[in-house]
Protein backbone atom coordinates (compact mmCIF):
# COMPACT_ATOMS: atom_id res chain seq x y z
CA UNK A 1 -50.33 54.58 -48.44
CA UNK A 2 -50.03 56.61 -51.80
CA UNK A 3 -53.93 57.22 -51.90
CA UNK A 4 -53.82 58.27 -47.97
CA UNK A 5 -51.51 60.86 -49.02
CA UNK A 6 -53.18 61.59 -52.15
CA UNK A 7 -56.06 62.30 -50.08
CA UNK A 8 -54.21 64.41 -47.32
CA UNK A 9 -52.73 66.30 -50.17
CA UNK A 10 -56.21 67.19 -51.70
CA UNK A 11 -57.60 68.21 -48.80
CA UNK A 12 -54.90 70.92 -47.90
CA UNK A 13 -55.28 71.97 -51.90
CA UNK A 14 -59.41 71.53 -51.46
CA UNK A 15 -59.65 73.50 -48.25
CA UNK A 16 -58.00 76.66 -49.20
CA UNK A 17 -60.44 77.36 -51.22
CA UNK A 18 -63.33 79.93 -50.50
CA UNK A 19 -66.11 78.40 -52.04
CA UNK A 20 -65.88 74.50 -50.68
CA UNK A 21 -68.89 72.39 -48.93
CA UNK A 22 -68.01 69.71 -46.79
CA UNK A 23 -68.63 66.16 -48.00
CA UNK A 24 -68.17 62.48 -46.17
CA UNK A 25 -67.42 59.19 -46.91
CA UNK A 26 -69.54 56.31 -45.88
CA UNK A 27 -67.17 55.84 -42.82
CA UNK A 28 -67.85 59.07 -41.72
CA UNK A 29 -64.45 60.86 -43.23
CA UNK A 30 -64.69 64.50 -44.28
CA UNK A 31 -63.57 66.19 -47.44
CA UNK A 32 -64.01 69.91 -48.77
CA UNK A 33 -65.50 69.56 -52.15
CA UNK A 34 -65.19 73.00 -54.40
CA UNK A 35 -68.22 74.38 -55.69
CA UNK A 36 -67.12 74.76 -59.14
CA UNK A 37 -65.30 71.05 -59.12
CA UNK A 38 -66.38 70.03 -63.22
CA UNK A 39 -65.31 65.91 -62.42
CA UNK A 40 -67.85 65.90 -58.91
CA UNK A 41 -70.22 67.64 -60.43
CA UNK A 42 -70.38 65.10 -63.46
CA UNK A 43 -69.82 62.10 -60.84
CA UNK A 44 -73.09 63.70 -59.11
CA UNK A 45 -75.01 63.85 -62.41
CA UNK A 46 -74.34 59.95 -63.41
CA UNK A 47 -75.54 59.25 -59.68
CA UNK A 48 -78.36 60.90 -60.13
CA UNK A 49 -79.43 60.14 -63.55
CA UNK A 50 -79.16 56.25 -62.32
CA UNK A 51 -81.07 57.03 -58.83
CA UNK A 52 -84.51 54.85 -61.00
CA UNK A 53 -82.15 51.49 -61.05
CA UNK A 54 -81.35 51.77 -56.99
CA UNK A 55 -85.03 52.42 -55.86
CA UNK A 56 -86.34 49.57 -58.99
CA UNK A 57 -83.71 47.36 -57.05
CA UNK A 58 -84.70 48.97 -53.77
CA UNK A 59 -87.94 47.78 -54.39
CA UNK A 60 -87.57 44.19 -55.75
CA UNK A 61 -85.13 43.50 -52.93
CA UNK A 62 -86.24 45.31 -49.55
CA UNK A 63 -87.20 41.64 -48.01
CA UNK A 64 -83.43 40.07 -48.52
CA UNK A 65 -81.55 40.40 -45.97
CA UNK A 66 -78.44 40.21 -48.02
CA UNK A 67 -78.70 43.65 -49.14
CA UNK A 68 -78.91 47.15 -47.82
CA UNK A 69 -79.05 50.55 -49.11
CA UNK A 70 -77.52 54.14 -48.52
CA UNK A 71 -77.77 57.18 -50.30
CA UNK A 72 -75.71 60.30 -50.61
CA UNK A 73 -77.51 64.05 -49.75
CA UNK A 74 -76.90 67.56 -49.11
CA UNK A 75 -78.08 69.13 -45.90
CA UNK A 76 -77.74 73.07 -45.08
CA UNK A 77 -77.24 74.91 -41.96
CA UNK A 78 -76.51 79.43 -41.79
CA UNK A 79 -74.77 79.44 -45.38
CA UNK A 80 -73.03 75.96 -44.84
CA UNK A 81 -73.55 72.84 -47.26
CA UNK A 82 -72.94 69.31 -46.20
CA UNK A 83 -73.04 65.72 -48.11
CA UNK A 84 -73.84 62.67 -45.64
CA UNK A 85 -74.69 58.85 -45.79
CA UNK A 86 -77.58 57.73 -44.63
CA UNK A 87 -78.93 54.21 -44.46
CA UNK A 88 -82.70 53.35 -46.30
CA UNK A 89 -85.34 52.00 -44.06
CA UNK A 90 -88.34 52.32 -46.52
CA UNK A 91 -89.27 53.56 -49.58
CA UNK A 92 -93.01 54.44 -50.85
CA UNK A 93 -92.20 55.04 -53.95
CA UNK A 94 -91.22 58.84 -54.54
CA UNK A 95 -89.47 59.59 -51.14
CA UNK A 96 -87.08 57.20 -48.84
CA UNK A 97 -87.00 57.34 -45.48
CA UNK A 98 -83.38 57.54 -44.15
CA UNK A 99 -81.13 57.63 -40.98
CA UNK A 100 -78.15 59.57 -41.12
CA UNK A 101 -74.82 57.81 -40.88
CA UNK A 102 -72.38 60.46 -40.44
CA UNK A 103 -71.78 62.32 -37.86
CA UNK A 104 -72.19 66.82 -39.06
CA UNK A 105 -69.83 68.60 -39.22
CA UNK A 106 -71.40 71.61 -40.02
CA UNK A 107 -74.97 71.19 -40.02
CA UNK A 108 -74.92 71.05 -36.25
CA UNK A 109 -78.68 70.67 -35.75
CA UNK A 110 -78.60 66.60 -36.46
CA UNK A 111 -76.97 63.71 -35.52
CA UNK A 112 -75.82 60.35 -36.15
CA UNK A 113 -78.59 58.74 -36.31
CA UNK A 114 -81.22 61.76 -37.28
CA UNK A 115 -84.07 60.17 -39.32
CA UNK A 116 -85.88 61.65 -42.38
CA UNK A 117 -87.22 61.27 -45.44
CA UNK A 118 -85.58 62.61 -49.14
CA UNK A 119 -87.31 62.93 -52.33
CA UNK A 120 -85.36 60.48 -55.04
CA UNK A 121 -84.30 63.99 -56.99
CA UNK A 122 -82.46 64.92 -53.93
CA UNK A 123 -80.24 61.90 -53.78
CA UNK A 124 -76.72 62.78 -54.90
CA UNK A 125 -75.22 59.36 -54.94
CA UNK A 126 -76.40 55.86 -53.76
CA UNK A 127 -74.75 52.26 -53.22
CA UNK A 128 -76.48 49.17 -53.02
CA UNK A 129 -74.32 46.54 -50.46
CA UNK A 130 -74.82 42.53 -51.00
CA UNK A 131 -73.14 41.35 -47.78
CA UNK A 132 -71.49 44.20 -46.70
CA UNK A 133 -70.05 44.55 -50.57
CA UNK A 134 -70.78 47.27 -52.75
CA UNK A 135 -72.45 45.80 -55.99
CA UNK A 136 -73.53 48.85 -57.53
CA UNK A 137 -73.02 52.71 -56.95
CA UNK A 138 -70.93 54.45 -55.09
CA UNK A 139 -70.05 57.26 -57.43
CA UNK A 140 -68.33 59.79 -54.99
CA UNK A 141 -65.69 56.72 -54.11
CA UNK A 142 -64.82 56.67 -57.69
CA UNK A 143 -64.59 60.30 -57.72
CA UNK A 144 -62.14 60.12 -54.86
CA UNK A 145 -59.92 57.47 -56.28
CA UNK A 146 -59.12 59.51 -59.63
């Protein structure tokens, strides 16, 4: 209950903000993130500077059924930024190919579901699930929990 209205509370303090871009959880939750936010930004950096380990793993593991995969990216729509999960389906080494798991808020020309592929630079975070638990990742959720 205290982190629900922890959360709440950050969102009415987020959202007044001018400069904000929208960002989700993995169950499809919203949150304004500000633009000049020092502790995402560095949560988005150690994401990023790990995203080798999740395709490595990505790779060695693909077959097992035991895991799956999603990353974290920014889509843009007329001046608005976005941050969605998507779900891996493949990976060829230097690009993923994705399928969105949140439903936009603002970037109204895809859906749940959209497909697409993302260059591993554009990743912002990543979480790698062994039966249905995350093992490894998931920097935003930290990032939220502070």
């Amino acid at each position: 209950m205290k982190y629900l209205l922890l959360i709440c509370s950050l969102s009415l303090i987020i959202t007044s903000c001018d400069n904000s871009k929208a960002s989700a959880d993995q169950s499809g939750t919203s949150y304004d993130i500000a633009d000049d936010d020092y502790l995402y930004q560095k949560t988005i950096f150690k994401a990023k500077d790990s995203i080798d380990f999740f395709a490595q793993h990505y790779q060695e593991h693909s077959n097992d059924t035991s895991y799956s995969y999603m990353i974290n990216s920014t889509f843009k729509q007329a001046g608005k930024i976005e941050y969605m999960w998507s779900w891996i389906v493949d990976f060829d080494g230097s690009s993923f190919s994705a399928v969105l798991n949140n439903t936009p808020t603002y970037v109204t020309r895809l859906k749940l579901g959209h497909e697409f592929n993302i260059k591993k630079h554009d990743i912002n975070d990543w979480i790698i699930y062994k039966n249905d638990s995350a093992i490894y990742g998931d920097f935003i959720e930290r990032y939220y929990k502070k």
